[in-house]
Protein backbone atom coordinates (compact mmCIF):
# COMPACT_ATOMS: atom_id res chain seq x y z
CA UNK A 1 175.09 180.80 249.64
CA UNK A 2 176.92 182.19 246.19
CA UNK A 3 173.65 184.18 246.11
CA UNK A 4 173.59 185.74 249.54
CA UNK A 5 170.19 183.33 249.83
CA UNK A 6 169.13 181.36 253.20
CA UNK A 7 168.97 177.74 252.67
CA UNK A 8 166.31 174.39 254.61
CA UNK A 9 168.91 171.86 254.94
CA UNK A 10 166.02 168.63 254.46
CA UNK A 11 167.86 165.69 256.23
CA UNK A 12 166.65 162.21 254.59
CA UNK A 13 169.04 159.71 255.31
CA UNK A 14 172.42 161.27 257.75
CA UNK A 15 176.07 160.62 256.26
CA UNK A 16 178.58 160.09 257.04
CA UNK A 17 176.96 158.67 260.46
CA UNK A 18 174.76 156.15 257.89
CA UNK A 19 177.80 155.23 255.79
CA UNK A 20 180.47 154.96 258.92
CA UNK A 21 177.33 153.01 261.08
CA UNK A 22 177.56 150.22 258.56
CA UNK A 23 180.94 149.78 257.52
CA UNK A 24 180.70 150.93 253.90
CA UNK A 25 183.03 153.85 255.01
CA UNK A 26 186.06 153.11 257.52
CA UNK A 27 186.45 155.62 260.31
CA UNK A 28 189.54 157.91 258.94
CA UNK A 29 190.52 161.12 257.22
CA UNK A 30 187.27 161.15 254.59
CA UNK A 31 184.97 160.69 256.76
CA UNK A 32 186.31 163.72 259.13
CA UNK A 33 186.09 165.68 256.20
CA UNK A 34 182.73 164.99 255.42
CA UNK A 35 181.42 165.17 258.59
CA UNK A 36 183.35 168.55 258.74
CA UNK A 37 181.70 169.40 255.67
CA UNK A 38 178.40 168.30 256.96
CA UNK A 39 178.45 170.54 260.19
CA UNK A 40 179.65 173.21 258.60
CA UNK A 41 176.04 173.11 256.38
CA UNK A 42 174.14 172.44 259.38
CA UNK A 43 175.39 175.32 260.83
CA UNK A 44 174.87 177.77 258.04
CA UNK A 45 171.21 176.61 256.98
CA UNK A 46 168.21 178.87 257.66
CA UNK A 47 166.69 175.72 258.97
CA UNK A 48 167.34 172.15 259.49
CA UNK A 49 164.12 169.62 258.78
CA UNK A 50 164.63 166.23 259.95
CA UNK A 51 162.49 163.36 259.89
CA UNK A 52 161.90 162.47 263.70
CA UNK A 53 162.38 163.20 267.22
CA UNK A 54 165.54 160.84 267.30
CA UNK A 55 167.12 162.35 264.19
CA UNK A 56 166.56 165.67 265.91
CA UNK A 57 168.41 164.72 268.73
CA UNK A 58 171.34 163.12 266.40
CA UNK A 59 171.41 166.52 264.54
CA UNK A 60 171.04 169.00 268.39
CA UNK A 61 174.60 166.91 269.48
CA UNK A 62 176.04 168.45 266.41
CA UNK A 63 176.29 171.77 268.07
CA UNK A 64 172.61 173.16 266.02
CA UNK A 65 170.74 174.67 268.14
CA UNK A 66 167.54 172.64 268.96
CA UNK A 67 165.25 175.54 268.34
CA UNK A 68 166.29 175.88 264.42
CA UNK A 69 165.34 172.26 264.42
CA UNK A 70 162.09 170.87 262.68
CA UNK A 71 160.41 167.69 262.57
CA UNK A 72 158.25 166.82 259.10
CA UNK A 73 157.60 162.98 258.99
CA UNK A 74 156.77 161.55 256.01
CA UNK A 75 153.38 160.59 257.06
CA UNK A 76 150.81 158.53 255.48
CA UNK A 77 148.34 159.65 252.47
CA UNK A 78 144.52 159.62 253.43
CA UNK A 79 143.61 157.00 251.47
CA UNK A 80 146.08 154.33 252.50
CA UNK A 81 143.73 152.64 254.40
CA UNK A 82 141.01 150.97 252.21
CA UNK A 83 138.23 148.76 253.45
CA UNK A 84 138.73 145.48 253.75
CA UNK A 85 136.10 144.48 251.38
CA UNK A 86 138.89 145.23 248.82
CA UNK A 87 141.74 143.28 249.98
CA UNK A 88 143.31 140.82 247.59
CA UNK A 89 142.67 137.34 249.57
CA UNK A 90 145.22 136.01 247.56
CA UNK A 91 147.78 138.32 248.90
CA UNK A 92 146.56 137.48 252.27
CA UNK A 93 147.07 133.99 251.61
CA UNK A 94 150.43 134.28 250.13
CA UNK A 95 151.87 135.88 253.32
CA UNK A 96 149.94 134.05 256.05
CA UNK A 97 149.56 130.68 255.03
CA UNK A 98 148.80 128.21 257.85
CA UNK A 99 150.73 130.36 260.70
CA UNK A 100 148.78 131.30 263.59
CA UNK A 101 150.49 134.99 264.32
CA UNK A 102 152.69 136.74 261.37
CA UNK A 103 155.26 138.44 262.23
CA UNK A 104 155.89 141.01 258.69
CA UNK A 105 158.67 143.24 257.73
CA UNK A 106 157.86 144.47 254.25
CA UNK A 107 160.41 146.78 252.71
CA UNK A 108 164.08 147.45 252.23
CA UNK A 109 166.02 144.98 253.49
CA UNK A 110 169.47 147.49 254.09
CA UNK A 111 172.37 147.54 255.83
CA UNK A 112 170.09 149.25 258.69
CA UNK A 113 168.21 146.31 260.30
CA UNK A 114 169.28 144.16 263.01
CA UNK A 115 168.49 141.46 261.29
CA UNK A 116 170.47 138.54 263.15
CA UNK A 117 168.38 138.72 266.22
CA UNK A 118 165.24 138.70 264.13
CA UNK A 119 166.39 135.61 262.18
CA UNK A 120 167.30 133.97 265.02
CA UNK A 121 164.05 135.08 267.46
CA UNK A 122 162.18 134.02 264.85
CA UNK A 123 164.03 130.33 265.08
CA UNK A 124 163.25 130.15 268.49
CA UNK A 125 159.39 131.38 267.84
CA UNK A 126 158.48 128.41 265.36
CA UNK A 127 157.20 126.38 267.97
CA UNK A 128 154.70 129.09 269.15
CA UNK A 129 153.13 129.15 265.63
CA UNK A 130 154.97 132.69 264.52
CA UNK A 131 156.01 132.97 260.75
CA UNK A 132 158.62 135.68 259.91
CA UNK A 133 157.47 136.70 257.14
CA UNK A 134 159.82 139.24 254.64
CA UNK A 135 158.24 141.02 251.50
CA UNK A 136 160.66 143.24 249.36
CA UNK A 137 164.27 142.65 248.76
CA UNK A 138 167.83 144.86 248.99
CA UNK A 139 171.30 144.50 249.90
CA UNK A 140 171.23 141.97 252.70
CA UNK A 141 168.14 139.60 251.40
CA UNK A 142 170.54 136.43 250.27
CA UNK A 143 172.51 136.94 253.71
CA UNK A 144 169.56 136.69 255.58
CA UNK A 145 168.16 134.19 253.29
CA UNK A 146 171.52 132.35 254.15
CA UNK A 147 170.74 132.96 257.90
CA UNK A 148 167.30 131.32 257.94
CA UNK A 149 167.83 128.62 255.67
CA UNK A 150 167.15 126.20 258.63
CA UNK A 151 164.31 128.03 259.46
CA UNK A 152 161.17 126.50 258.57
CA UNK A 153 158.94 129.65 259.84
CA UNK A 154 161.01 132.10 257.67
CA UNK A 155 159.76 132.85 254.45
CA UNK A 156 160.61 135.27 251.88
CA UNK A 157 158.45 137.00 249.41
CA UNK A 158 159.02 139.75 246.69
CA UNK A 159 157.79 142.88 246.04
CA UNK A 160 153.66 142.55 245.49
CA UNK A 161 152.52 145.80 242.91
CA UNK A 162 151.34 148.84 244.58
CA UNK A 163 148.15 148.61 244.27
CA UNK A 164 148.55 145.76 246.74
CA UNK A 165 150.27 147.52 249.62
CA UNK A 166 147.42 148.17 251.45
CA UNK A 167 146.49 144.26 251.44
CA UNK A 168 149.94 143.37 252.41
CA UNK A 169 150.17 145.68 255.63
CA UNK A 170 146.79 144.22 256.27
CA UNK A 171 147.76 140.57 256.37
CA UNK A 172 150.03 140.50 259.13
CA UNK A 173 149.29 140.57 263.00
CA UNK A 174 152.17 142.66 263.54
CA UNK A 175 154.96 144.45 261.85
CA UNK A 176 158.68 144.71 262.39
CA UNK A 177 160.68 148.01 262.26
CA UNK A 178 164.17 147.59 262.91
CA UNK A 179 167.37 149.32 262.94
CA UNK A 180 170.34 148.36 264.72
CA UNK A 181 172.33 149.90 267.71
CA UNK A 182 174.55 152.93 266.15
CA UNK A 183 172.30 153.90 263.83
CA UNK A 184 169.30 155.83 265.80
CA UNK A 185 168.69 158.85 264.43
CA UNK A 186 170.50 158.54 261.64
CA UNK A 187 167.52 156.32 259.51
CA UNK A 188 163.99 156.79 260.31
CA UNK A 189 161.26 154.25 258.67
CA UNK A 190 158.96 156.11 256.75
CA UNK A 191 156.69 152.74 256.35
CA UNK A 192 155.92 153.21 260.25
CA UNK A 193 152.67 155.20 258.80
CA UNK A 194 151.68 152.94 256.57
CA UNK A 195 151.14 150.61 259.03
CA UNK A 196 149.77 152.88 261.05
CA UNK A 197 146.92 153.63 258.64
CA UNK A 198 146.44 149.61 258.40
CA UNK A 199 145.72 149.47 261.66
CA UNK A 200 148.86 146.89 262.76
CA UNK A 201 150.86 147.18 266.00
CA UNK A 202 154.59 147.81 265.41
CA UNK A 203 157.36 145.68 267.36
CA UNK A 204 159.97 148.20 267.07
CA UNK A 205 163.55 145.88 267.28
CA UNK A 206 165.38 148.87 267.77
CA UNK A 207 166.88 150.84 270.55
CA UNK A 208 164.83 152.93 272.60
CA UNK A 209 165.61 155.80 271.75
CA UNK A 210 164.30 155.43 268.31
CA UNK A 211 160.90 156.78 267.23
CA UNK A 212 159.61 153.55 266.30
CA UNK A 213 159.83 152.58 269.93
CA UNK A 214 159.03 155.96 271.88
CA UNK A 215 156.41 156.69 270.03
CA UNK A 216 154.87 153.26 269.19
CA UNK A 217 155.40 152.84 273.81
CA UNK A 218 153.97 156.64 273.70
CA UNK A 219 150.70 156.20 272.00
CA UNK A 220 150.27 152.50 272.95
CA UNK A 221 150.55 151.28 269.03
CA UNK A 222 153.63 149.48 269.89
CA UNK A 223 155.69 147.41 271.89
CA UNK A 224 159.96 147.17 271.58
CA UNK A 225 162.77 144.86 271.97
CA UNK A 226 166.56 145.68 272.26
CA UNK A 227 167.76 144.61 268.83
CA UNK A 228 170.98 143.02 270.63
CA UNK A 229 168.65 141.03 273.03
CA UNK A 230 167.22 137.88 271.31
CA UNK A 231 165.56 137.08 274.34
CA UNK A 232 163.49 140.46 274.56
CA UNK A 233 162.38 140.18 271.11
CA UNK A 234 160.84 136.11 271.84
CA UNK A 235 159.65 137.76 275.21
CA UNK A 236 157.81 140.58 273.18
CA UNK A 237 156.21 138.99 270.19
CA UNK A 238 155.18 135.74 272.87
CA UNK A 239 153.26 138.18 274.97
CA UNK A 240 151.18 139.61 271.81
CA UNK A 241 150.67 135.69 270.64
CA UNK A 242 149.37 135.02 273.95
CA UNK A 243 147.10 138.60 274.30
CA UNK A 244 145.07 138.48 271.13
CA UNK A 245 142.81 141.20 272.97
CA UNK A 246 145.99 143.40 273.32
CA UNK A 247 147.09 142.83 269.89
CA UNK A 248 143.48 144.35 268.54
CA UNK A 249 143.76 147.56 271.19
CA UNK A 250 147.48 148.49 269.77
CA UNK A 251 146.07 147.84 266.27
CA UNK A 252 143.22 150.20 266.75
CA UNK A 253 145.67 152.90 268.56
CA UNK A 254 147.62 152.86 265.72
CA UNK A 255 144.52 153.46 263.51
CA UNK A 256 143.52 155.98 265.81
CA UNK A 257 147.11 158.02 265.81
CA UNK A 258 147.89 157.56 261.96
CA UNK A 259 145.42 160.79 261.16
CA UNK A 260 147.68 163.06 263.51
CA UNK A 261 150.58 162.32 260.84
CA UNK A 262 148.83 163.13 257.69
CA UNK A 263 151.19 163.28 254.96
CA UNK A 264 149.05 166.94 253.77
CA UNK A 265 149.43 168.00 257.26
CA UNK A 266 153.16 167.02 257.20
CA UNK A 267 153.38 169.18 253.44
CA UNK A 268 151.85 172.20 255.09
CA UNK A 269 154.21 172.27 257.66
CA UNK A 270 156.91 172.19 255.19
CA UNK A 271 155.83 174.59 253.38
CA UNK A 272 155.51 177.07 256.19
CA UNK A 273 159.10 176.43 257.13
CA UNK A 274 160.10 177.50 253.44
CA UNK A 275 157.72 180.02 253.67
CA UNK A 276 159.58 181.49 256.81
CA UNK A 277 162.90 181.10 255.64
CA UNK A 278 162.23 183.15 252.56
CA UNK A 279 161.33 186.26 254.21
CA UNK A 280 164.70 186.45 256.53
C-alpha cells in the first residue's frame, strides 16, 4: 500500500476467528482490534483467495463483496496416487491390524477437531469391529490419548516418512475430517485431496456447512455426522460397515473427483489471479 501497489490477500488459516474459536484468545479489546485490523485488509486487497467454499462464505459476512472472492484449494499432486503394487504391507499392517473396518485420521491433531465425539463414537463402535486409528501427533494427542485410554479400539501411531503417505491413506476403509462447531470456514483440511487421490471415502465429523461435508454429500465421496451428535457419527460409520458395496462406490467417486482439484490446475488459477491484479 506504501507503494501505491494492489495487493491478493491469500487466506490460509482465519484469525482472530481461529484463535477466539479455540480459546487461545479471550473475546475482548485485542481481538476487536485485530479483527478490525483484519477487515480493514480484506477490504483494501485487490483480491481475496481463500481456500474453500465455506471460508468464502466466512470471509462474504465480513462485508467483501463475494465477487472479489476466489477459491484455490490446495489440491492434490498427480502422482499421489501410486499403484498398489508399491504399498509398504508393513505400513498396512501397522494401521489395520486385526480390525475389520478402520476408521483413520492421519494428520494434525489441533485445537480444530471435535475430537470428544470421535473418541467416544469410536467407544461405542468396538463391538462392530471399527478401530480408530490416529497417525501424526500435535497439541491435543496426550488429551485424547487420555480420553481413549479405556478404549481398546483406539490406537495411536506416529508420523510414518513421506514416502509412505500414499500407503497410509491407502490402508484405511475410511478417513475422518473433522472440525468442530465455530470453526467452519475458518480451517479447511488440505489432506481432503490426498485422500481423494487414494481413493478413500471421507466421514466428514463436521458441520454441514463445511466443505468436507458439502462436497464429500455433493460428489457422493462422502458421508457426514454433526460433530456434537455422537449418535450420528455411530449411525454413519455403522451404515458404511454394514454396505461394503457402498464403501467401494464413494471410494471410487473420490478417485474419480480428485483430478478436477489438481494441485497444477489449482497453481494456474493462482497465478491468473496475480496476473489480473497486476495490471489494475
Amino acid at each position: 500500500m506504501l507503494k501505491r501497489k494492489p495487493f491478493v490477500y491469500n487466506i490460509r488459516d482465519m484469525y482472530p476467528d481461529m484463535a477466539v474459536g479455540v480459546s487461545i484468545v479471550r473475546p475482548g479489546l485485542m481481538a476487536r482490534v485485530w479483527e478490525n485490523l483484519h477487515r480493514w485488509a480484506l477490504r483494501r486487497a485487490a483480491r481475496v483467495i481463500v481456500l474453500g467454499e465455506d471460508m468464502k462464505a466466512r470471509i462474504a459476512a465480513k462485508g467483501v463483496a463475494p465477487d472479489r472472492i476466489d477459491i484455490v484449494r490446495d489440491g492434490v499432486e498427480a502422482s499421489a496416487s501410486p499403484a498398489p503394487s508399491n504399498f509398504d504391507p508393513e505400513v498396512i499392517r501397522a494401521i489395520r491390524g486385526d480390525s475389520r473396518f478402520v476408521l483413520l485420521h492421519a494428520g494434525n491433531l489441533g485445537f480444530y477437531g471435535a475430537w470428544e465425539t470421535l473418541v467416544v463414537a469410536a467407544r461405542e463402535l468396538q463391538s462392530d469391529g471399527v478401530s480408530l486409528v490416529f497417525v501424526g501427533d500435535g497439541a491435543q494427542r496426550e488429551r485424547l490419548q487420555a480420553l481413549a485410554a479405556d478404549s481398546q479400539n483406539v490406537r495411536f501411531l506416529p508420523f510414518f516418512p513421506s514416502n509412505k503417505i500414499s500407503t497410509v491413506l491407502a490402508a484405511a476403509d475410511a478417513h475422518v475430517v473433522t472440525i468442530k462447531r465455530g470453526l467452519e470456514g475458518v480451517v479447511v483440511p488440505s489432506k481432503m485431496y490426498g485422500i481423494l487421490a487414494a481413493g478413500r471415502p471421507i466421514v466428514a465429523i463436521a458441520p454441514k456447512e463445511t466443505d468436507a461435508a458439502t462436497l464429500g454429500i455433493r460428489e457422493d465421496f462422502g458421508c457426514a455426522a454433526d460433530p456434537d451428535k455422537v449418535d450420528e457419527v455411530v449411525a454413519v460409520v455403522r451404515q458404511l460397515v454394514a454396505d461394503p458395496q457402498r464403501v467401494a462406490t464413494m471410494g471410487a467417486a473420490a478417485r474419480s473427483a480428485a483430478p478436477c482439484y489438481a494441485r497444477t490446475t489449482e497453481i494456474e488459477k493462482f497465478a491468473a489471479i496475480l496476473e489480473a491484479a497486476s495490471q489494475r
